[in-house]
Protein backbone atom coordinates (compact mmCIF):
# COMPACT_ATOMS: atom_id res chain seq x y z
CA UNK A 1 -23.27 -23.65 47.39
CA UNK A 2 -19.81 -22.16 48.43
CA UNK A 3 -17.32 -22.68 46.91
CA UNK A 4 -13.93 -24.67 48.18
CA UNK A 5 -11.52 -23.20 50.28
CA UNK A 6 -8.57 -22.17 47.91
CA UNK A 7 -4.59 -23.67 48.04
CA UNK A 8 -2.67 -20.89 50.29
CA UNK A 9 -0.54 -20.60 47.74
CA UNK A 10 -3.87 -19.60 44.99
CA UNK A 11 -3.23 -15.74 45.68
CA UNK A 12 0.58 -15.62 44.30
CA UNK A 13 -0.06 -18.09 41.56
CA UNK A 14 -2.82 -15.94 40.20
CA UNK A 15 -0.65 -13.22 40.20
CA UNK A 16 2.48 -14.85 38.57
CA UNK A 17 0.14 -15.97 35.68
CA UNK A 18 -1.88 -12.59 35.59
CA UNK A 19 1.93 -10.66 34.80
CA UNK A 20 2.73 -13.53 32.02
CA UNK A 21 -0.59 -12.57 30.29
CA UNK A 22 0.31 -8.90 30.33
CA UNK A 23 3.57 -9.54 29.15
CA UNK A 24 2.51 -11.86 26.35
CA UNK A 25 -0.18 -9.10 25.39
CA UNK A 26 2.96 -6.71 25.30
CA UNK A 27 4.96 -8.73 22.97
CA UNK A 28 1.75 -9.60 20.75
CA UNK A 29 0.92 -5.66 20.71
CA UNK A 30 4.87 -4.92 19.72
CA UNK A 31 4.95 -8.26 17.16
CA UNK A 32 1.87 -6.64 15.78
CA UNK A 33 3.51 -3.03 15.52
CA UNK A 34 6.59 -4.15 13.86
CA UNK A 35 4.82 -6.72 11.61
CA UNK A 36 2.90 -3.21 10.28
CA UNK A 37 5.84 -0.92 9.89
CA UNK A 38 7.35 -3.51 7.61
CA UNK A 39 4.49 -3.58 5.26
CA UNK A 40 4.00 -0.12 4.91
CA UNK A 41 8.15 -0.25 4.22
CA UNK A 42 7.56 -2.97 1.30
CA UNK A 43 4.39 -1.59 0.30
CA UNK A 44 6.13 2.31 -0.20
CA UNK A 45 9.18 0.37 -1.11
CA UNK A 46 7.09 -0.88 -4.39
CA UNK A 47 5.41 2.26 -5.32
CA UNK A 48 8.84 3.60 -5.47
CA UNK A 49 10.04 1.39 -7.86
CA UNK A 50 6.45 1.61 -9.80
CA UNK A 51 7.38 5.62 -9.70
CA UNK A 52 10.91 4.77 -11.21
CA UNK A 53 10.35 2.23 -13.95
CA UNK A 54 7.16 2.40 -15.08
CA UNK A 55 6.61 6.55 -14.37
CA UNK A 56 3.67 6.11 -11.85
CA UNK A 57 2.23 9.30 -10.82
CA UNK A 58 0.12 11.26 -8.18
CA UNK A 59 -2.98 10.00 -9.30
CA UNK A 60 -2.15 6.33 -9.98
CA UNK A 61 -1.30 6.46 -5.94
CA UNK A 62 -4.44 7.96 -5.38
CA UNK A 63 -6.41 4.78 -7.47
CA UNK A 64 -4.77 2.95 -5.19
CA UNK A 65 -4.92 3.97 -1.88
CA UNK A 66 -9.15 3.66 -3.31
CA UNK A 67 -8.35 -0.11 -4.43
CA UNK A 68 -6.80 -1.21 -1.10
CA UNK A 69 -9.26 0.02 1.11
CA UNK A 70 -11.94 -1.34 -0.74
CA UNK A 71 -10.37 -4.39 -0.59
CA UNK A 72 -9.59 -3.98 3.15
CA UNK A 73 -12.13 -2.07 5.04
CA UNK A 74 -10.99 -3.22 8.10
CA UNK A 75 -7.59 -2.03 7.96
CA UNK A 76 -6.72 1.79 8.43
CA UNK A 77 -4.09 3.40 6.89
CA UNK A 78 -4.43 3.41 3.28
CA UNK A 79 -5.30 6.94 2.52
CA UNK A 80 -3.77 8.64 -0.37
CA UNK A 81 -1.32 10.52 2.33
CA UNK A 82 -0.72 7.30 4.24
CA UNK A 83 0.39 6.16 0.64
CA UNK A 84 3.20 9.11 0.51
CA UNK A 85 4.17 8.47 3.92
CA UNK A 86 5.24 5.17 3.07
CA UNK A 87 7.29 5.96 -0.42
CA UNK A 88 8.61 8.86 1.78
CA UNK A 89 9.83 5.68 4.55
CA UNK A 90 10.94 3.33 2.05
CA UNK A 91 13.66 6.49 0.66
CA UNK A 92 14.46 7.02 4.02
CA UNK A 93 15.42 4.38 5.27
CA UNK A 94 16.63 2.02 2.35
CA UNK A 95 18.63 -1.00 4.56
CA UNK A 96 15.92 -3.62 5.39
CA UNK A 97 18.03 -4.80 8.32
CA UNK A 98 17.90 -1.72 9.96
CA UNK A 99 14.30 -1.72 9.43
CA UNK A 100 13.44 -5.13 11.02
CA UNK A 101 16.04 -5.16 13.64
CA UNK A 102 15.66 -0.96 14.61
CA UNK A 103 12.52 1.07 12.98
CA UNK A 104 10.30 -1.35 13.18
CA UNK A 105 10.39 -0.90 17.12
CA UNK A 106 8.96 1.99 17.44
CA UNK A 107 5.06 2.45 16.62
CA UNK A 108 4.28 3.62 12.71
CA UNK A 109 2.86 7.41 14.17
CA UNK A 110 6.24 8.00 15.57
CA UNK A 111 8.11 7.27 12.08
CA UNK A 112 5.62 9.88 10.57
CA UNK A 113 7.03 12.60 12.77
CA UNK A 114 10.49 11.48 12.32
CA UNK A 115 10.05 11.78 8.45
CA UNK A 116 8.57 15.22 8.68
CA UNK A 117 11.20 16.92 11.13
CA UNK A 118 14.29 15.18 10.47
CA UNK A 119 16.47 14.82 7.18
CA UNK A 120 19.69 13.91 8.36
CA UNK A 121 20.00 9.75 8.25
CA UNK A 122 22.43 9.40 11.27
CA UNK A 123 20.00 11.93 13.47
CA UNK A 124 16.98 10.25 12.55
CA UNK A 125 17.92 6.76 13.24
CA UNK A 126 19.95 8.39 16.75
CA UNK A 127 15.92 9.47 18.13
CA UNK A 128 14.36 5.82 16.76
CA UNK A 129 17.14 4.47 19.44
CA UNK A 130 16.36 6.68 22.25
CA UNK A 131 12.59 6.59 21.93
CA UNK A 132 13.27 2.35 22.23
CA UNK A 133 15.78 3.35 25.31
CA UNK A 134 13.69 5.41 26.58
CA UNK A 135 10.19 4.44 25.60
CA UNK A 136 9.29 7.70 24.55
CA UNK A 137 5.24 8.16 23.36
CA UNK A 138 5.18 10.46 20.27
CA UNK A 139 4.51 13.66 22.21
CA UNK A 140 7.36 13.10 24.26
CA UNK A 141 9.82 12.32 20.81
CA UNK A 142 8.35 15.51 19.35
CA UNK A 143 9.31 17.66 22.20
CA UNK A 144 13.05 16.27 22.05
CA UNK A 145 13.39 16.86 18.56
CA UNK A 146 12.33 20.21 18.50
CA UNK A 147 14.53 20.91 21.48
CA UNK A 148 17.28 20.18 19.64
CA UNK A 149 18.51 16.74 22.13
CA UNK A 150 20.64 15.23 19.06
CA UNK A 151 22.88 18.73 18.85
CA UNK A 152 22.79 19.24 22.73
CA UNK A 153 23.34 15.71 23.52
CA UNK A 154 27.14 14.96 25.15
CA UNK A 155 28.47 18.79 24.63
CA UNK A 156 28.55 19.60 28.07
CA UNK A 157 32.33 21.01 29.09
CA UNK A 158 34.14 18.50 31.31
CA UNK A 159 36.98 16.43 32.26
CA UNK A 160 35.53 13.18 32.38
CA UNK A 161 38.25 11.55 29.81
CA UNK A 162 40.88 12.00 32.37
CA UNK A 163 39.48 11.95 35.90
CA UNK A 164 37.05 8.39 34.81
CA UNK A 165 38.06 5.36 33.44
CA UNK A 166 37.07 4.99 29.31
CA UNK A 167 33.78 2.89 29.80
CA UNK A 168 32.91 5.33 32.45
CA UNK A 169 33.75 8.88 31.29
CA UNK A 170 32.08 8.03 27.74
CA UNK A 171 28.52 7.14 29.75
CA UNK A 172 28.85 10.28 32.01
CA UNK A 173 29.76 12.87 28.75
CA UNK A 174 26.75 11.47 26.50
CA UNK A 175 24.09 11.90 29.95
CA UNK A 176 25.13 15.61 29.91
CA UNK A 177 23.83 18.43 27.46
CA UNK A 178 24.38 21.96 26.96
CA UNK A 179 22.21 23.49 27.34
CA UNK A 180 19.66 22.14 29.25
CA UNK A 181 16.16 23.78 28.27
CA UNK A 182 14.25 24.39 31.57
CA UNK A 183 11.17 26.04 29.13
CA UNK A 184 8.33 24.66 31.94
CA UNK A 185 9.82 27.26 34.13
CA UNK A 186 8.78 30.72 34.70
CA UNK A 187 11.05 33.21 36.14
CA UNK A 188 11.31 36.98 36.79
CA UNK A 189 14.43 38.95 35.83
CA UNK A 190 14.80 39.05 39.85
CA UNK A 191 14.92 35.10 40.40
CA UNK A 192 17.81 33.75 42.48
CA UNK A 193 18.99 30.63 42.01
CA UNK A 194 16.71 29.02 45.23
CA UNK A 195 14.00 30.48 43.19
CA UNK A 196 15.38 28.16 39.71
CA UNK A 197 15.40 25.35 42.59
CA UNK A 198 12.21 25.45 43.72
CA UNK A 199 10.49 25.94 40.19
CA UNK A 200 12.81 22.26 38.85
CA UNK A 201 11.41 21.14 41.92
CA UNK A 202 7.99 21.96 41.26
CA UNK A 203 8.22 20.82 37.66
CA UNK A 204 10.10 17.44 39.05
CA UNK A 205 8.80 15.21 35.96
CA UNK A 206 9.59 17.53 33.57
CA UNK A 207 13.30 18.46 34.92
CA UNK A 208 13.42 14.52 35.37
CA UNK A 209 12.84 13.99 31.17
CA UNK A 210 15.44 16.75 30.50
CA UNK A 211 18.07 15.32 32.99
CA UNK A 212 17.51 11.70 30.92
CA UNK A 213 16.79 8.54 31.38
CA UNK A 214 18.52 6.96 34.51
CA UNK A 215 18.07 10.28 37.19
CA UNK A 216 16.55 9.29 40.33
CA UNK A 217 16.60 12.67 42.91
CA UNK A 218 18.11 11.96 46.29
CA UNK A 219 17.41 15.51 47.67
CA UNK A 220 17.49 19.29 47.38
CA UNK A 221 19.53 21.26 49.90
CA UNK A 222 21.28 18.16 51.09
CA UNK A 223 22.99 18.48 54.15
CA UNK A 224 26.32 17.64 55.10
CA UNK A 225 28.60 18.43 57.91
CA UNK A 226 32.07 18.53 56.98
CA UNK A 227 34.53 20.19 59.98
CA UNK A 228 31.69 20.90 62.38
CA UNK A 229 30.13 23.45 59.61
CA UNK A 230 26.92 22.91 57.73
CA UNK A 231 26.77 22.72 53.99
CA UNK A 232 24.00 22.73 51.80
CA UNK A 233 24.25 20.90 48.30
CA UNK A 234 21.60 22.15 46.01
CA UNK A 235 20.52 18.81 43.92
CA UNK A 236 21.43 15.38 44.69
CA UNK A 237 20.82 12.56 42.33
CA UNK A 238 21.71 9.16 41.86
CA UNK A 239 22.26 7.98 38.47
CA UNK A 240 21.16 4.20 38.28
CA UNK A 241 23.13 3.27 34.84
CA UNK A 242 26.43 5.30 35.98
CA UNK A 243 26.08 4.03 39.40
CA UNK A 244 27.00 7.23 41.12
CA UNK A 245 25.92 10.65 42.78
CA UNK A 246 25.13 13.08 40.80
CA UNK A 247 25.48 16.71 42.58
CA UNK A 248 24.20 19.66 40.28
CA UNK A 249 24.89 23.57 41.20
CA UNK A 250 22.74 26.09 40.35
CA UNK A 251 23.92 29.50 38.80
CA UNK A 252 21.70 32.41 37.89
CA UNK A 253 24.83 33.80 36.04
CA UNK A 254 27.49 33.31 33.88
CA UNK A 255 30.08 30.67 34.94
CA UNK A 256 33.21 31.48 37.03
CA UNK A 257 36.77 29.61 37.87
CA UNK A 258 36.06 29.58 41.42
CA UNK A 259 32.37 27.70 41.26
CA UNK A 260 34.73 24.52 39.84
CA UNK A 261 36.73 24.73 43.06
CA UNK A 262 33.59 24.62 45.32
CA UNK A 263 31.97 21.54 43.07
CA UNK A 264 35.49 19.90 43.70
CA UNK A 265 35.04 20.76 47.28
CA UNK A 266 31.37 19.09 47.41
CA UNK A 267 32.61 15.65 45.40
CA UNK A 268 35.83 14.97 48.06
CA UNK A 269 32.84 15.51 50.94
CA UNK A 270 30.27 13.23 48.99
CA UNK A 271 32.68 10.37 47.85
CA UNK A 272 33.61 10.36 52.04
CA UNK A 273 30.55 10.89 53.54
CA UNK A 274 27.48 9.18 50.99
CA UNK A 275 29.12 6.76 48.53
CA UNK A 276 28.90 2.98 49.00
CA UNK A 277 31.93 0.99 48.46
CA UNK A 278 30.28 -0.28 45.25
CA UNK A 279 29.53 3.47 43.96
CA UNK A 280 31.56 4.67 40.96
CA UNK A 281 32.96 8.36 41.76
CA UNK A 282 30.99 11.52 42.42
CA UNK A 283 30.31 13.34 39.31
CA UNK A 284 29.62 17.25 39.56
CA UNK A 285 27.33 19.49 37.45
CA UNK A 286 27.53 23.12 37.37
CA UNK A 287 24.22 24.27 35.49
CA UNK A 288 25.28 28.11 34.77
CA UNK A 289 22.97 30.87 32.70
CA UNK A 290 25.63 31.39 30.46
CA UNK A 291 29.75 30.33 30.17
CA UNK A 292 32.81 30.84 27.93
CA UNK A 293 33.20 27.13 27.22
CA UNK A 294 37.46 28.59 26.88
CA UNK A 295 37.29 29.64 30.56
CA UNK A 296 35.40 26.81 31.61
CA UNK A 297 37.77 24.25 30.18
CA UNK A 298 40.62 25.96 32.36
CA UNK A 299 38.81 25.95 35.39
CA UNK A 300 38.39 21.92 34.71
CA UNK A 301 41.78 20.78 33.25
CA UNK A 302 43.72 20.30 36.79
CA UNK A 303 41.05 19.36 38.85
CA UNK A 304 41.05 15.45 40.08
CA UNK A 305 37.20 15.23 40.20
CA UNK A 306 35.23 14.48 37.38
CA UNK A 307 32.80 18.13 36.77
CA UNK A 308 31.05 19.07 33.59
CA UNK A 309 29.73 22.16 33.04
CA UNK A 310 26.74 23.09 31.25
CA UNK A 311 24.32 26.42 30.50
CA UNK A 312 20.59 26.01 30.84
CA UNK A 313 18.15 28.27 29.00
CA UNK A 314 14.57 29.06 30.16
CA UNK A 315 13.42 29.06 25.57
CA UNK A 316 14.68 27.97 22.99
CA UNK A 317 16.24 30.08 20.55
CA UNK A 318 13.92 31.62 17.78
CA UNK A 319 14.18 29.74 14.19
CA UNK A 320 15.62 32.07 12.38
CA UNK A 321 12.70 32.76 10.01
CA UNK A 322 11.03 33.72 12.66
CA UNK A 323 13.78 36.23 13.77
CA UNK A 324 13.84 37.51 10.47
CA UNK A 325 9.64 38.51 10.96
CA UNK A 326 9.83 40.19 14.16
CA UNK A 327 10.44 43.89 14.30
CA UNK A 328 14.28 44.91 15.93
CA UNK A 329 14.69 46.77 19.53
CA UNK A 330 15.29 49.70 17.31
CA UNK A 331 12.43 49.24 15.70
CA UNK A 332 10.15 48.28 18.22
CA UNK A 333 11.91 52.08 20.23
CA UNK A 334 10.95 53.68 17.44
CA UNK A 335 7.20 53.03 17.39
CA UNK A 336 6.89 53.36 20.71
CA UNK A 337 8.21 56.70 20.40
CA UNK A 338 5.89 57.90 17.35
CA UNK A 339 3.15 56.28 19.68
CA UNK A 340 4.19 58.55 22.68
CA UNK A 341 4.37 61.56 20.21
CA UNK A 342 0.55 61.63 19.44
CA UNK A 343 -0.41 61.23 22.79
């Protein structure tokens, strides 16, 4: 028997009701989530105060991470550790508001690593904000911690505050970062800066999450023709939040006055020749292997379009235990030259 010819219409209704049932999973999935963070919160929040007034030690904890999962063998998470983690949560963050309204928006995993690489308060609830911005999974939060993205975040040099109006030049300072950590690349000492283009290229998801949310790449080697000559802009984007070009030059060396004047050169041409009526001013990065942030805020100060100028860095820096465990240059000449002796 075959069945009756379906409504025209059948196809797009299926679909509209398919996308609410997603969405409604979502929200269920994310109720869920947050319903879970705050009962770890309460339930760390009264083993603290157990631990305070009544002098509740390790191994009371212990009896009871064995009591609640006896009681609840369905539920995960009440291991002895899982136990900590949650007296550790309710110390760290001790406004419930907060909690409910902030924390509890990002998945209970994610708090975990937050606890064990962060101290600071205001730095710890800055990356609970940008993984809900962003929608960052835990690997991706990890990586941005250890890179440092609270200390880097907004310290770019520029003139933003006097070339863009206050809404505007606030946005465009906290998008920039010095310096940016390019640590998917791999260059030789003789790499020129098409070769640092063609490896961000390459690596295009990965230069995408450093650049920050918003990015979206217009081109590389753009072309323009200003006065019958060719010119040849090394990164385009288009930054959807800032609602602007974004035109990024690349600099194998240290930063010099004269690489502001050709950025300033490259805005005038793009603000003519590719932004839209409804387009917010050009904004210019010059992405340099090192600067003197002194000479770079002269370069900047009397220029009329907005430029920010930031270094990029292929590692990060050692921690300094670390440092303090590897042998010197001097060092390392010096066994190379007892080595050479006995040969």
């Amino acid at each position: 028997m075959s069945l009756p010819a379906l409504p025209p219409d059948y196809p797009k209704f299926l679909s509209e009701l398919k996308t609410q049932i997603r969405e409604t999973q979502v929200r269920a999935a994310l109720a869920v989530n947050s319903e879970l963070v705050v009962l770890y919160w309460r339930i760390g929040r009264s083993i603290l105060q157990q631990e305070q007034q009544q002098g509740w030690g390790a191994k009371v904890v212990t009896h009871l991470a064995a009591d609640l999962r006896a009681a609840f063998p369905d539920m995960t998470g009440f291991s002895p550790r899982n136990l900590r983690y949650m007296k550790s949560f309710a110390e760290a963050w001790t406004d419930e508001t907060i909690l409910q309204q902030v924390v509890a928006q990002i998945p209970w995993g994610h708090n975990v690593r937050l606890l064990d690489q962060i101290n600071d308060p205001t730095e710890r609830e800055w990356y609970v904000r940008q993984t809900i911005e962003n929608g960052w999974s835990r690997n991706v939060l990890v990586a941005q911690v250890e890179s440092g993205l609270y200390q880097r975040q907004g310290r770019a040099v520029s003139n933003f505050a006097r070339t863009l109006p206050a809404p505007q030049s606030e946005l465009a300072q906290q998008i920039l970062k010095d310096p940016y950590t390019f640590d998917f690349l791999s260059l030789g000492l003789e790499a020129q800066e098409r070769d640092l283009e063609q490896g961000l290229l390459d690596h295009v998801r990965a230069f995408l999450l450093e650049l920050g949310k918003g990015f979206a790449l217009v081109g590389s080697q753009y072309h323009l023709e200003i006065g019958g000559q060719d010119y040849y802009l090394d990164l385009v984007f288009y930054h959807l939040k800032l609602r602007c070009f974004v035109i990024i030059d690349l600099k194998m060396g240290e930063f010099k006055p004269e690489y502001s004047g050709k950025m300033s050169f490259y805005l005038a041409a793009a603000d003519d020749l590719l932004r839209h009526p409804t387009d917010h001013p050009s904004i210019g990065l010059i992405l340099c292997k090192t600067q003197n942030r002194i000479v770079s805020e002269y370069a900047l100060r009397n220029l009329h379009q907005p430029i920010g100028v930031a270094e990029w860095q292929l590692t990060r820096a050692l921690p300094a235990e670390l440092r303090r465990n590897l042998p010197t240059t001097e060092e390392l000449e010096a066994a190379l030259g007892s080595n050479s002796d006995q040969l």
